[in-house]
N, C-alpha and C. Protein backbone atom coordinates (compact mmCIF):
# COMPACT_ATOMS: atom_id res chain seq x y z
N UNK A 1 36.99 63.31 -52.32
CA UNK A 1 35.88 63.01 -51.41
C UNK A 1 36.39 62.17 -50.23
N UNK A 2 35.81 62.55 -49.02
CA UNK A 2 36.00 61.57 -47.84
C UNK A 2 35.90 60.23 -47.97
N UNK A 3 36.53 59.21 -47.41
CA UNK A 3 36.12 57.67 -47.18
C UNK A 3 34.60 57.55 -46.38
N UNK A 4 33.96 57.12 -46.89
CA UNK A 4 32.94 56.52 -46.60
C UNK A 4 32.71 55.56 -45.01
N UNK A 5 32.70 56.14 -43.64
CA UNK A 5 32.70 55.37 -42.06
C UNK A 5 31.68 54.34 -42.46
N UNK A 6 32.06 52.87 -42.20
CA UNK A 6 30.99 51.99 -42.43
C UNK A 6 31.06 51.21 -40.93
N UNK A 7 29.95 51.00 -40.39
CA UNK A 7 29.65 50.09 -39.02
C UNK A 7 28.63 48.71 -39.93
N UNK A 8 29.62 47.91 -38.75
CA UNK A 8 29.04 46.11 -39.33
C UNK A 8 28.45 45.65 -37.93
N UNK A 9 26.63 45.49 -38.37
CA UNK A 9 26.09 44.67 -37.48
C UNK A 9 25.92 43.15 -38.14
N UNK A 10 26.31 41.95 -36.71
CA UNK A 10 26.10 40.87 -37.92
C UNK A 10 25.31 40.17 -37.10
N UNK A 11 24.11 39.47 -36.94
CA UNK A 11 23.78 38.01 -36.50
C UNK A 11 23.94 37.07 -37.17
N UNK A 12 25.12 36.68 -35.87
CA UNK A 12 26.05 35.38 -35.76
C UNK A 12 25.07 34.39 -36.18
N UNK A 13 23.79 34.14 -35.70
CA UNK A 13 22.86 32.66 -35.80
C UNK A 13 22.51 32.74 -37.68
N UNK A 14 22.16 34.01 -37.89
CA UNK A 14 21.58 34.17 -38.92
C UNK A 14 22.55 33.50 -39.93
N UNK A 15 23.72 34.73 -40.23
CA UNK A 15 24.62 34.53 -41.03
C UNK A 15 25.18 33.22 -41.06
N UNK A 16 26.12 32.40 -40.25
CA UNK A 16 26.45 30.87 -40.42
C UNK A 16 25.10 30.21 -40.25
N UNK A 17 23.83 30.26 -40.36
CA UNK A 17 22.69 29.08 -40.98
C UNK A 17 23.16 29.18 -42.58
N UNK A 18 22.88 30.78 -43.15
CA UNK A 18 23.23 31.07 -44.69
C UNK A 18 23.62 30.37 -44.88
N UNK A 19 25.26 30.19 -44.67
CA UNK A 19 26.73 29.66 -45.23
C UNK A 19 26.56 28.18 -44.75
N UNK A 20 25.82 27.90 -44.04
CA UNK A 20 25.83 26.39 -43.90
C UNK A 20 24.68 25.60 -45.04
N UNK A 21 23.52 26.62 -44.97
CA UNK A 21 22.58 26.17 -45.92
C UNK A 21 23.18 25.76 -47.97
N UNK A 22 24.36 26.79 -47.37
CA UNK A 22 25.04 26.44 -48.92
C UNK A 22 26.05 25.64 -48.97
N UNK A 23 26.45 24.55 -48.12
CA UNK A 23 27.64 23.28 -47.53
C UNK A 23 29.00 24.25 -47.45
N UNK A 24 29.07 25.98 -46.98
CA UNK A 24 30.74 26.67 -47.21
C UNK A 24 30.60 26.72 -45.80
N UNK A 25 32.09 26.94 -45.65
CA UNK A 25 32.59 27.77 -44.29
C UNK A 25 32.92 28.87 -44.26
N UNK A 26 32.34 29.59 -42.74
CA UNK A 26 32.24 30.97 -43.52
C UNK A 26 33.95 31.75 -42.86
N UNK A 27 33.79 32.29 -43.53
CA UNK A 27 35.36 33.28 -43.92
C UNK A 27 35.44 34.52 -43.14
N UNK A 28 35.42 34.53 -42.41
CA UNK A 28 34.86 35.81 -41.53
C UNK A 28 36.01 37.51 -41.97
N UNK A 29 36.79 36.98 -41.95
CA UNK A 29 37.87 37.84 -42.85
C UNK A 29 37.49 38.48 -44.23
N UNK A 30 37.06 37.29 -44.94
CA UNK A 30 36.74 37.64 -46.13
C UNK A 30 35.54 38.69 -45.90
N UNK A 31 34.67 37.91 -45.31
CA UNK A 31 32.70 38.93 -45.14
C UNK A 31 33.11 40.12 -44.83
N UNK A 32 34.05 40.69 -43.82
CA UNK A 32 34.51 41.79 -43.49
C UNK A 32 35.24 42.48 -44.14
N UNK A 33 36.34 42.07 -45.58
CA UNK A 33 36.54 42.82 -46.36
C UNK A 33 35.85 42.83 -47.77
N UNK A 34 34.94 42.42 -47.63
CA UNK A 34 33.38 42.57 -48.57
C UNK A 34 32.54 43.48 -48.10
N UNK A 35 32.31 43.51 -47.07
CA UNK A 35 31.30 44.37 -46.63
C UNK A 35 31.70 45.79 -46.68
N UNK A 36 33.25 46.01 -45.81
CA UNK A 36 33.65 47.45 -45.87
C UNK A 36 33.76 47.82 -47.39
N UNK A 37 34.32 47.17 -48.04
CA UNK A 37 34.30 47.82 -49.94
C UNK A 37 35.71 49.01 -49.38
N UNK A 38 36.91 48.42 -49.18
CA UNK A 38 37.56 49.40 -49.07
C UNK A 38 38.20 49.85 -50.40
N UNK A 39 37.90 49.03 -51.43
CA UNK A 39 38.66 49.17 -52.56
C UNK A 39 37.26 50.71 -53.13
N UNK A 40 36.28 50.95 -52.30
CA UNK A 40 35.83 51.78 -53.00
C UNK A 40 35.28 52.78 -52.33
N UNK A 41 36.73 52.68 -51.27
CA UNK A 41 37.41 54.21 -50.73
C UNK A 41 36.18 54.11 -49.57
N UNK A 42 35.96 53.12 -48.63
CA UNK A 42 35.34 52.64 -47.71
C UNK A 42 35.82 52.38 -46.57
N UNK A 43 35.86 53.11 -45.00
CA UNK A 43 36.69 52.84 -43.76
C UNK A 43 35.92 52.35 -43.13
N UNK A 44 36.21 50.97 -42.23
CA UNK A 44 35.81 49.97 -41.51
C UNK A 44 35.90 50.75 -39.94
N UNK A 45 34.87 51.07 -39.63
CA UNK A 45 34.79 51.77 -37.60
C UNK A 45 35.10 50.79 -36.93
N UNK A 46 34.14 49.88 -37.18
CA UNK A 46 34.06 48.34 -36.14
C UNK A 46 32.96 47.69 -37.16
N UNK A 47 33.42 46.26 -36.62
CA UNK A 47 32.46 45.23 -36.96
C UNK A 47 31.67 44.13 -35.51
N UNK A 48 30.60 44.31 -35.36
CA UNK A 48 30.06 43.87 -34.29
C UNK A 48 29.32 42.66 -34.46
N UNK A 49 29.81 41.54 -33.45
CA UNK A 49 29.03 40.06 -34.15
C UNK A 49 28.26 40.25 -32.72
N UNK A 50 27.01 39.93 -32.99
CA UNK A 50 25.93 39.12 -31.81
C UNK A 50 26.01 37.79 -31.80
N UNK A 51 26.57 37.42 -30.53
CA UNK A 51 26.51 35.69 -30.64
C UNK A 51 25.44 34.96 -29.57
N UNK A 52 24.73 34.37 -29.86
CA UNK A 52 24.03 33.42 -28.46
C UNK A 52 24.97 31.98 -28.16
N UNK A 53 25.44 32.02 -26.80
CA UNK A 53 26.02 30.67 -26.46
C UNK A 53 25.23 29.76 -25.58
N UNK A 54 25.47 28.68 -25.81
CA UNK A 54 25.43 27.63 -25.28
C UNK A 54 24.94 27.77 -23.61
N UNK A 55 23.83 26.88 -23.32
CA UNK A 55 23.50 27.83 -21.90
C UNK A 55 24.66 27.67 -21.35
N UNK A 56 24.76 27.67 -19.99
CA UNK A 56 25.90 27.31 -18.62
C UNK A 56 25.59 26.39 -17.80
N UNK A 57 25.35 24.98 -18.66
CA UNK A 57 24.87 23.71 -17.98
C UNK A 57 25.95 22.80 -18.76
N UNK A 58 26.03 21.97 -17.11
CA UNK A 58 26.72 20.64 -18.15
C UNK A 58 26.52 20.19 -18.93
N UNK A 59 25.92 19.40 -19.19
CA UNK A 59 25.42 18.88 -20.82
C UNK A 59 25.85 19.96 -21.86
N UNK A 60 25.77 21.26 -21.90
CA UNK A 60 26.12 22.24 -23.22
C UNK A 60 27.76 22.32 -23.02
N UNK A 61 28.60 21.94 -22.12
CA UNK A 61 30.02 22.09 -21.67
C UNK A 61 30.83 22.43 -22.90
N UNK A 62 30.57 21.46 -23.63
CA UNK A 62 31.25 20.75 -24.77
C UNK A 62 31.08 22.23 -26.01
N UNK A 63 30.16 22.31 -25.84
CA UNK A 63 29.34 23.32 -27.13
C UNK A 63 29.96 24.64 -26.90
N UNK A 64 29.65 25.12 -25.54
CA UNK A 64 29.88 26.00 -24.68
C UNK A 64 31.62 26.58 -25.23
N UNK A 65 32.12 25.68 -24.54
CA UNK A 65 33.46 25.86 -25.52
C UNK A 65 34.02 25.72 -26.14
N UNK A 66 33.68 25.14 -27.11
CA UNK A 66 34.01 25.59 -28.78
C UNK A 66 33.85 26.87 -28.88
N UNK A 67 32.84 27.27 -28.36
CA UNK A 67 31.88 28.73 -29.03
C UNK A 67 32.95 29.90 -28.26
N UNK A 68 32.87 29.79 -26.91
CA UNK A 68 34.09 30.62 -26.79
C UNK A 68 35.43 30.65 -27.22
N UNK A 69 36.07 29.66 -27.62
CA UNK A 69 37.21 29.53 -28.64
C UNK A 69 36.84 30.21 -29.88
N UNK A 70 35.74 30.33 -30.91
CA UNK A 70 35.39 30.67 -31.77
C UNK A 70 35.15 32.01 -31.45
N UNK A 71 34.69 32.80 -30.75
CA UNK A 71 34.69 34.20 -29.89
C UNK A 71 35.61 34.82 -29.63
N UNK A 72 36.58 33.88 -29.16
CA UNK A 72 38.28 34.42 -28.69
C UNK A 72 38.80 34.70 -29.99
N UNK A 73 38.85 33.66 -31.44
CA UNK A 73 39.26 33.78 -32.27
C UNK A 73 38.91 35.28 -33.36
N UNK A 74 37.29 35.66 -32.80
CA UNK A 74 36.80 36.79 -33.71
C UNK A 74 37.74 37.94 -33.04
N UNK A 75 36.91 38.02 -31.77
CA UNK A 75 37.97 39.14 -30.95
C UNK A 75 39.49 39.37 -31.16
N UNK A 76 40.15 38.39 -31.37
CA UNK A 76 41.95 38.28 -31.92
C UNK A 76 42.15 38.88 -33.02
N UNK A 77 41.09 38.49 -33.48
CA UNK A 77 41.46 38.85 -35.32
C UNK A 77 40.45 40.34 -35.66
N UNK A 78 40.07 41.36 -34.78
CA UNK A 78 39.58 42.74 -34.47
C UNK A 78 38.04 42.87 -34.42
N UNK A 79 37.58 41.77 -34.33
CA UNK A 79 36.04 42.07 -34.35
C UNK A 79 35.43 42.58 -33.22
N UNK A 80 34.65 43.06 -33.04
CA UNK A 80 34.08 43.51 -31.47
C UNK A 80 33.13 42.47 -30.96
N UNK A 81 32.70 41.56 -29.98
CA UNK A 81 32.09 40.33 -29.86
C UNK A 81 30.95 41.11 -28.90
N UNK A 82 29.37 40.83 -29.16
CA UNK A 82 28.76 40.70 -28.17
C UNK A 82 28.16 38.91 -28.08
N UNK A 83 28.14 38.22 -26.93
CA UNK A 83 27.75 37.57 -26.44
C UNK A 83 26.89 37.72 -25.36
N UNK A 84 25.55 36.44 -25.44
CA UNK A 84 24.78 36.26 -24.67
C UNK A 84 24.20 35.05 -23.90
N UNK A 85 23.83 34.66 -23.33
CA UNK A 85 24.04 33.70 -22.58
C UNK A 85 22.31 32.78 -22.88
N UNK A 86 22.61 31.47 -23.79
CA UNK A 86 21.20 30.82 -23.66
C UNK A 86 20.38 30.06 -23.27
N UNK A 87 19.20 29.50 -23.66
CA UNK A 87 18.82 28.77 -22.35
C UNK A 87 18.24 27.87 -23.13
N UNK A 88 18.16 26.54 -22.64
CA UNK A 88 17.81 25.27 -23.18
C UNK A 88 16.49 25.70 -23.73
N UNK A 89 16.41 24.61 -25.21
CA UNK A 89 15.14 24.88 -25.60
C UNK A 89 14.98 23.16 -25.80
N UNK A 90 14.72 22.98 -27.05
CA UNK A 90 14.07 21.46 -27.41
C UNK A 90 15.08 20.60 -27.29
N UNK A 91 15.35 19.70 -27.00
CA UNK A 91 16.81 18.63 -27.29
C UNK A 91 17.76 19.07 -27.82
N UNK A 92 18.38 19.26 -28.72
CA UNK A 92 19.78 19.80 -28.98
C UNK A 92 19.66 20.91 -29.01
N UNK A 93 18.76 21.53 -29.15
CA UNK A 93 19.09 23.02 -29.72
C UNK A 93 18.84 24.47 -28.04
N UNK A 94 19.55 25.51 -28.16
CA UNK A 94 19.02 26.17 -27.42
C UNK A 94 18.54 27.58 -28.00
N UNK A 95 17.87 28.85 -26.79
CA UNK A 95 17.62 29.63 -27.84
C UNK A 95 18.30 30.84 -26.96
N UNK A 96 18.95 32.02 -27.82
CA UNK A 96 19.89 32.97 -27.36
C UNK A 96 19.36 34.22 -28.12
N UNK A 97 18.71 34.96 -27.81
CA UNK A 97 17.95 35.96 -28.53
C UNK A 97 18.86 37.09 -28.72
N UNK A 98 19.97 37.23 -29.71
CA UNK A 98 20.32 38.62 -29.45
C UNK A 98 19.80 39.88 -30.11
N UNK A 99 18.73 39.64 -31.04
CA UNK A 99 18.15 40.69 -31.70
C UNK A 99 17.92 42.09 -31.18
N UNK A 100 17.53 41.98 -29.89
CA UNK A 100 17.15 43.67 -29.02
C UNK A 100 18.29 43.86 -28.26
N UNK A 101 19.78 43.05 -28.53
CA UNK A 101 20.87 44.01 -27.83
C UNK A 101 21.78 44.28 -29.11
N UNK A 102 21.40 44.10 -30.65
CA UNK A 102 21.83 44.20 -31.89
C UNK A 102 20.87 45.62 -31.95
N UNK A 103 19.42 45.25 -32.33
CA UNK A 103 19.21 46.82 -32.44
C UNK A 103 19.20 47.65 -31.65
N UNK A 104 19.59 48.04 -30.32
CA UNK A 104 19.98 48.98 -29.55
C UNK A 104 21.27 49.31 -29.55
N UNK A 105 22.40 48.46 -29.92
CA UNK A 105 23.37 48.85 -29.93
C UNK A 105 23.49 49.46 -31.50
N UNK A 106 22.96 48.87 -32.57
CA UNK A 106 23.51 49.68 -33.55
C UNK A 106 22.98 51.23 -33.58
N UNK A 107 21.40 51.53 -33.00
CA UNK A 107 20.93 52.92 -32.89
C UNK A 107 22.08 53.72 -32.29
N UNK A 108 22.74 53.50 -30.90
CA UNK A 108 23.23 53.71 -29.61
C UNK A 108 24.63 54.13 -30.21
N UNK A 109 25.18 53.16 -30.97
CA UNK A 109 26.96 53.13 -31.65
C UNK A 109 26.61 53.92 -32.98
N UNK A 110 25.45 53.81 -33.80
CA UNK A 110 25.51 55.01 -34.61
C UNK A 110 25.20 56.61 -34.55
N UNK A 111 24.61 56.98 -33.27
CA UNK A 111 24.12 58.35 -32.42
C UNK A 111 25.88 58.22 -32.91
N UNK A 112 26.54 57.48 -31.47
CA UNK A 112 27.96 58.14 -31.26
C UNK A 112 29.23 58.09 -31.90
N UNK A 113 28.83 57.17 -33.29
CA UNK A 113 29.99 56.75 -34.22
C UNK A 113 29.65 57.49 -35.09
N UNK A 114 28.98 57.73 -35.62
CA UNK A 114 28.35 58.69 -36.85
C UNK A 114 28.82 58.04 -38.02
N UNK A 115 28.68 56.77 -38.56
CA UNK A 115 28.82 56.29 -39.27
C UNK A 115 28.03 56.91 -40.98
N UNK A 116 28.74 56.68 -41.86
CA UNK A 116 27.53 57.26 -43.22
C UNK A 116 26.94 55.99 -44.01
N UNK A 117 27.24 54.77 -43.41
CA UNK A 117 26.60 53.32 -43.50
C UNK A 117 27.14 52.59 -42.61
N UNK A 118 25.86 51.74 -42.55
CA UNK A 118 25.49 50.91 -41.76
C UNK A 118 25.00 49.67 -42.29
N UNK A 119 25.66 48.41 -42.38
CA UNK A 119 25.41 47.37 -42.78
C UNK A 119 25.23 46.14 -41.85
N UNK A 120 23.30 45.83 -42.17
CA UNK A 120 23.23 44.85 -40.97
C UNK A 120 23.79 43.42 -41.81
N UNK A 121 23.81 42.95 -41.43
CA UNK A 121 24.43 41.60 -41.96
C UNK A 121 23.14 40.24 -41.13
N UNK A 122 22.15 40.18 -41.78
CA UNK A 122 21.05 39.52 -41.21
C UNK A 122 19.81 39.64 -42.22
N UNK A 123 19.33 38.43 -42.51
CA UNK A 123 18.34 38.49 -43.14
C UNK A 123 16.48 38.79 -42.52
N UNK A 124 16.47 38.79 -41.06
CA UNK A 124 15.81 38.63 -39.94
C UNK A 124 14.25 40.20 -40.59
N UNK A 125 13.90 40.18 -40.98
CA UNK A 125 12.55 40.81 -41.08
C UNK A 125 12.25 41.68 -39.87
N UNK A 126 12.60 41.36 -38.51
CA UNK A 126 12.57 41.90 -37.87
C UNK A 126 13.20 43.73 -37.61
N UNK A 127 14.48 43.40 -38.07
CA UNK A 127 15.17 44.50 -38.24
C UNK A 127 15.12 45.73 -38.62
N UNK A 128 13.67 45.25 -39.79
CA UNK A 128 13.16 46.60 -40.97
C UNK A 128 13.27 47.71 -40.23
N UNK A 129 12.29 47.64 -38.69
CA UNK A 129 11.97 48.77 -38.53
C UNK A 129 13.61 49.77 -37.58
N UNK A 130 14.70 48.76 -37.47
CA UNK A 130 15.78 49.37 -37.00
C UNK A 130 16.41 50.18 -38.36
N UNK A 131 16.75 49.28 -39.43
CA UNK A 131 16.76 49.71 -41.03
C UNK A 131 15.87 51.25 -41.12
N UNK A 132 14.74 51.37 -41.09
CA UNK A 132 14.35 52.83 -41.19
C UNK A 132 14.32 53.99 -39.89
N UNK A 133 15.00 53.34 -38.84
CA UNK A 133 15.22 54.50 -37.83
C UNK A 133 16.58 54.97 -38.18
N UNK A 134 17.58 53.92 -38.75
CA UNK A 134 19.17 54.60 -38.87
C UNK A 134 18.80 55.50 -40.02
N UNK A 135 18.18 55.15 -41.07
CA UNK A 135 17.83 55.61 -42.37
C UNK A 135 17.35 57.24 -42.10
N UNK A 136 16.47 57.07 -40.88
CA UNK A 136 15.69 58.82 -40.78
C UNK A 136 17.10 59.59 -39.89
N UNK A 137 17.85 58.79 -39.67
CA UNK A 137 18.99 59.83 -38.98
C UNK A 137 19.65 60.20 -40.12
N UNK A 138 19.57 59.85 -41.33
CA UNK A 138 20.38 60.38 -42.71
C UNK A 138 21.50 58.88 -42.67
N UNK A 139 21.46 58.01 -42.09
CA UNK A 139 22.34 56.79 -42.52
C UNK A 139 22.35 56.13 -43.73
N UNK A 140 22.92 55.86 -44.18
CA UNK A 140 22.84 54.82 -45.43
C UNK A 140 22.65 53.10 -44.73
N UNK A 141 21.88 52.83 -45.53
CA UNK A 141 21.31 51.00 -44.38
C UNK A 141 21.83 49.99 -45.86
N UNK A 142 22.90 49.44 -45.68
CA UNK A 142 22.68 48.26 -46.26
C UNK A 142 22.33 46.69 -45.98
N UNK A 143 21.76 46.05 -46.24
CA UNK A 143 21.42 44.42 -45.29
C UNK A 143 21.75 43.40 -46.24
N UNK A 144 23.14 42.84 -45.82
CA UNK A 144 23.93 41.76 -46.43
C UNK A 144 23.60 39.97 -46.06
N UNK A 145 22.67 39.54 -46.85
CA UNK A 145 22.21 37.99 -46.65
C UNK A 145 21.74 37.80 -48.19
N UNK A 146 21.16 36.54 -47.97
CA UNK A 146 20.97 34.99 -48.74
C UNK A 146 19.98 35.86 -49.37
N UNK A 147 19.49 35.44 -50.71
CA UNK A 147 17.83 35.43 -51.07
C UNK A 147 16.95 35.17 -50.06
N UNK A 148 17.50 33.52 -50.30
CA UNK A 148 16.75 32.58 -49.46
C UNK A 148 16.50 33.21 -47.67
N UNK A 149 16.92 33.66 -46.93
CA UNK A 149 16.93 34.44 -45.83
C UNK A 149 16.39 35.55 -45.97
N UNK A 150 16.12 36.24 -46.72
CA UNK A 150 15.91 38.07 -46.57
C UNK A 150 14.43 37.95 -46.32
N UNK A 151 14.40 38.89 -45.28
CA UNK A 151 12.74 38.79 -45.26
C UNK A 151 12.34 40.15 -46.25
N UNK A 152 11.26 40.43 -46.65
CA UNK A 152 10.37 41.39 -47.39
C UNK A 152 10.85 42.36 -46.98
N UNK A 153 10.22 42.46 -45.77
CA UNK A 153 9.74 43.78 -44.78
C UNK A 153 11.47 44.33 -44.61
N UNK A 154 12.60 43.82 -44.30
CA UNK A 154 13.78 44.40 -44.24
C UNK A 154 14.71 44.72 -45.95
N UNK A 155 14.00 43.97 -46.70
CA UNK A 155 14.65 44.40 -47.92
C UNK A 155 14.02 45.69 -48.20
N UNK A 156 12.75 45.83 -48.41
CA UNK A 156 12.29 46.81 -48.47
C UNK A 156 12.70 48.49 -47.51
N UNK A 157 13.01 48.31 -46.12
CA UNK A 157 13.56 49.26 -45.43
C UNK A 157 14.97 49.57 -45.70
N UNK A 158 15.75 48.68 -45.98
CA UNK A 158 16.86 49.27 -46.77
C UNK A 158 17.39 50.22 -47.93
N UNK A 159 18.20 50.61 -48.10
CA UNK A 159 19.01 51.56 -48.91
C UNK A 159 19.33 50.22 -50.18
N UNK A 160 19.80 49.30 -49.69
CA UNK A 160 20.59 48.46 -50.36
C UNK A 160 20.75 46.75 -50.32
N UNK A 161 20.40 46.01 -51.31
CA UNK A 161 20.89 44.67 -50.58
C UNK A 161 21.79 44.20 -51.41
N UNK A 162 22.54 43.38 -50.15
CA UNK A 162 23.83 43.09 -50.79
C UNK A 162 23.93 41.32 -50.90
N UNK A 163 23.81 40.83 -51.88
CA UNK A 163 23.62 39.20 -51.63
C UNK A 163 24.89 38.89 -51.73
N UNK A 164 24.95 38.15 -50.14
CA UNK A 164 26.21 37.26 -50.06
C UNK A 164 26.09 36.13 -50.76
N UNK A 165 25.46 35.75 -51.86
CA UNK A 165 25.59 34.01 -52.19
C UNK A 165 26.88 34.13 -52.68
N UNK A 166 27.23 35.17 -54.12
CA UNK A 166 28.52 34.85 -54.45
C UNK A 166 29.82 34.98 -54.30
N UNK A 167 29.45 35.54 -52.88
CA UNK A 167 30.92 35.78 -52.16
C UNK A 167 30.60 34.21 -51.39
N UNK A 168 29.59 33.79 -50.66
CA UNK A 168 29.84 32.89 -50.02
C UNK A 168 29.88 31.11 -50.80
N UNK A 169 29.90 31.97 -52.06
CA UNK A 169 30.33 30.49 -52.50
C UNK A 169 31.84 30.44 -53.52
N UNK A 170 32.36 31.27 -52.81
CA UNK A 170 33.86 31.33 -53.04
C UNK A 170 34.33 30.62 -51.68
N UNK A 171 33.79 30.94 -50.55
CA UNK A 171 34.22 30.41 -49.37
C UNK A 171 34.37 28.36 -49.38
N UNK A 172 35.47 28.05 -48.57
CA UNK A 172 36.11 26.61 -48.56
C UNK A 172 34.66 26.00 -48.15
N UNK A 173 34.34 24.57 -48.98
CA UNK A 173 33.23 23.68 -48.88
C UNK A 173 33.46 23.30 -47.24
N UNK A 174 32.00 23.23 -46.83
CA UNK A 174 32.45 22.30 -45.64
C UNK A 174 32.52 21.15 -45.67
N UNK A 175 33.32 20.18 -44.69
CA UNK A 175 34.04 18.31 -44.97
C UNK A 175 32.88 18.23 -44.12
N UNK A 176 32.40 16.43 -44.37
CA UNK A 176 31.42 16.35 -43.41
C UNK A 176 32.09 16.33 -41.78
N UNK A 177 33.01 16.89 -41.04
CA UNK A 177 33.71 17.23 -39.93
C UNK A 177 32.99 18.56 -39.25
N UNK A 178 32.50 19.17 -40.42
CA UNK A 178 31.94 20.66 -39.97
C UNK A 178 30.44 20.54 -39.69
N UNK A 179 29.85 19.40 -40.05
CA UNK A 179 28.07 19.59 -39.98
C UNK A 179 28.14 19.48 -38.50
């Protein structure tokens, strides 16, 4: 039998809240050879992270680049990076919506990748209804997150869920250096 084409959608915000909600760091290497399952004759197309950064104001400078160092680092090590650019919200925090350039690109890259799964990597409820459009093209949908994260409405539109807790609690504790 053929290897199995698998495409990796991930939100970046989603996924490291998970792994932080459980004190690990996340392994990005590792999630990616978990997810493809190559040991069970599974080929990796691409893996696509959605990231929201830091707006483009002084005050975020600092934040700003870390995050592109951390971007440079995915991209080095073969990931495909989308980034987006965010905009101040309450005091520390800002908000970077990449959800509608995640589900357009995975519809868009699975038309032309023809993947035979598709694994979102997001617990976001929102997604369900992207989950049953890949699904009516004949895709296989798996959605890799927390309990604690999965919404209803996207477990339910799936093929499959895949709980990262016990992979992500193999991953290195975080020192209080990482909060």
């Amino acid at each position: 039998m053929e290897s199995a084409r698998v495409l990796i959608f991930v939100d970046e915000a989603n996924v490291v809240s998970s792994v932080r909600a459980l004190g690990r760091k996340l392994e990005w290497i590792k999630l990616r050879d978990h997810l493809t399952k190559a040991d069970r004759g599974r080929r990796l197309i691409e893996m696509v992270v959605y990231a929201g950064l830091p707006p483009p104001m002084a005050e975020w400078k600092s934040e700003r680049e870390k995050k592109h160092k951390f971007l440079h680092w995915l991209r080095s090590n073969g990931f495909l990076v989308v980034a987006k650019d965010g905009s101040p919200g309450d005091g520390r925090h800002y908000k970077a919506n990449v959800d509608v350039l995640m589900a357009i690109d995975a519809v868009e890259l699975s038309v032309e990748m023809r993947p035979d799964v598709v694994v979102l990597v997001t617990g976001d409820a929102d997604f369900a209804h992207l989950a049953l459009q890949l699904r009516r093209r004949g895709i296989r949908v798996e959605v890799a997150s927390t309990a604690a994260t999965l919404g209803s409405g996207l477990k339910g539109a799936a093929n499959e869920v895949v709980d990262l807790v016990p992979l992500l609690e193999t991953f290195e504790p975080m020192g209080s250096s990482d909060l």
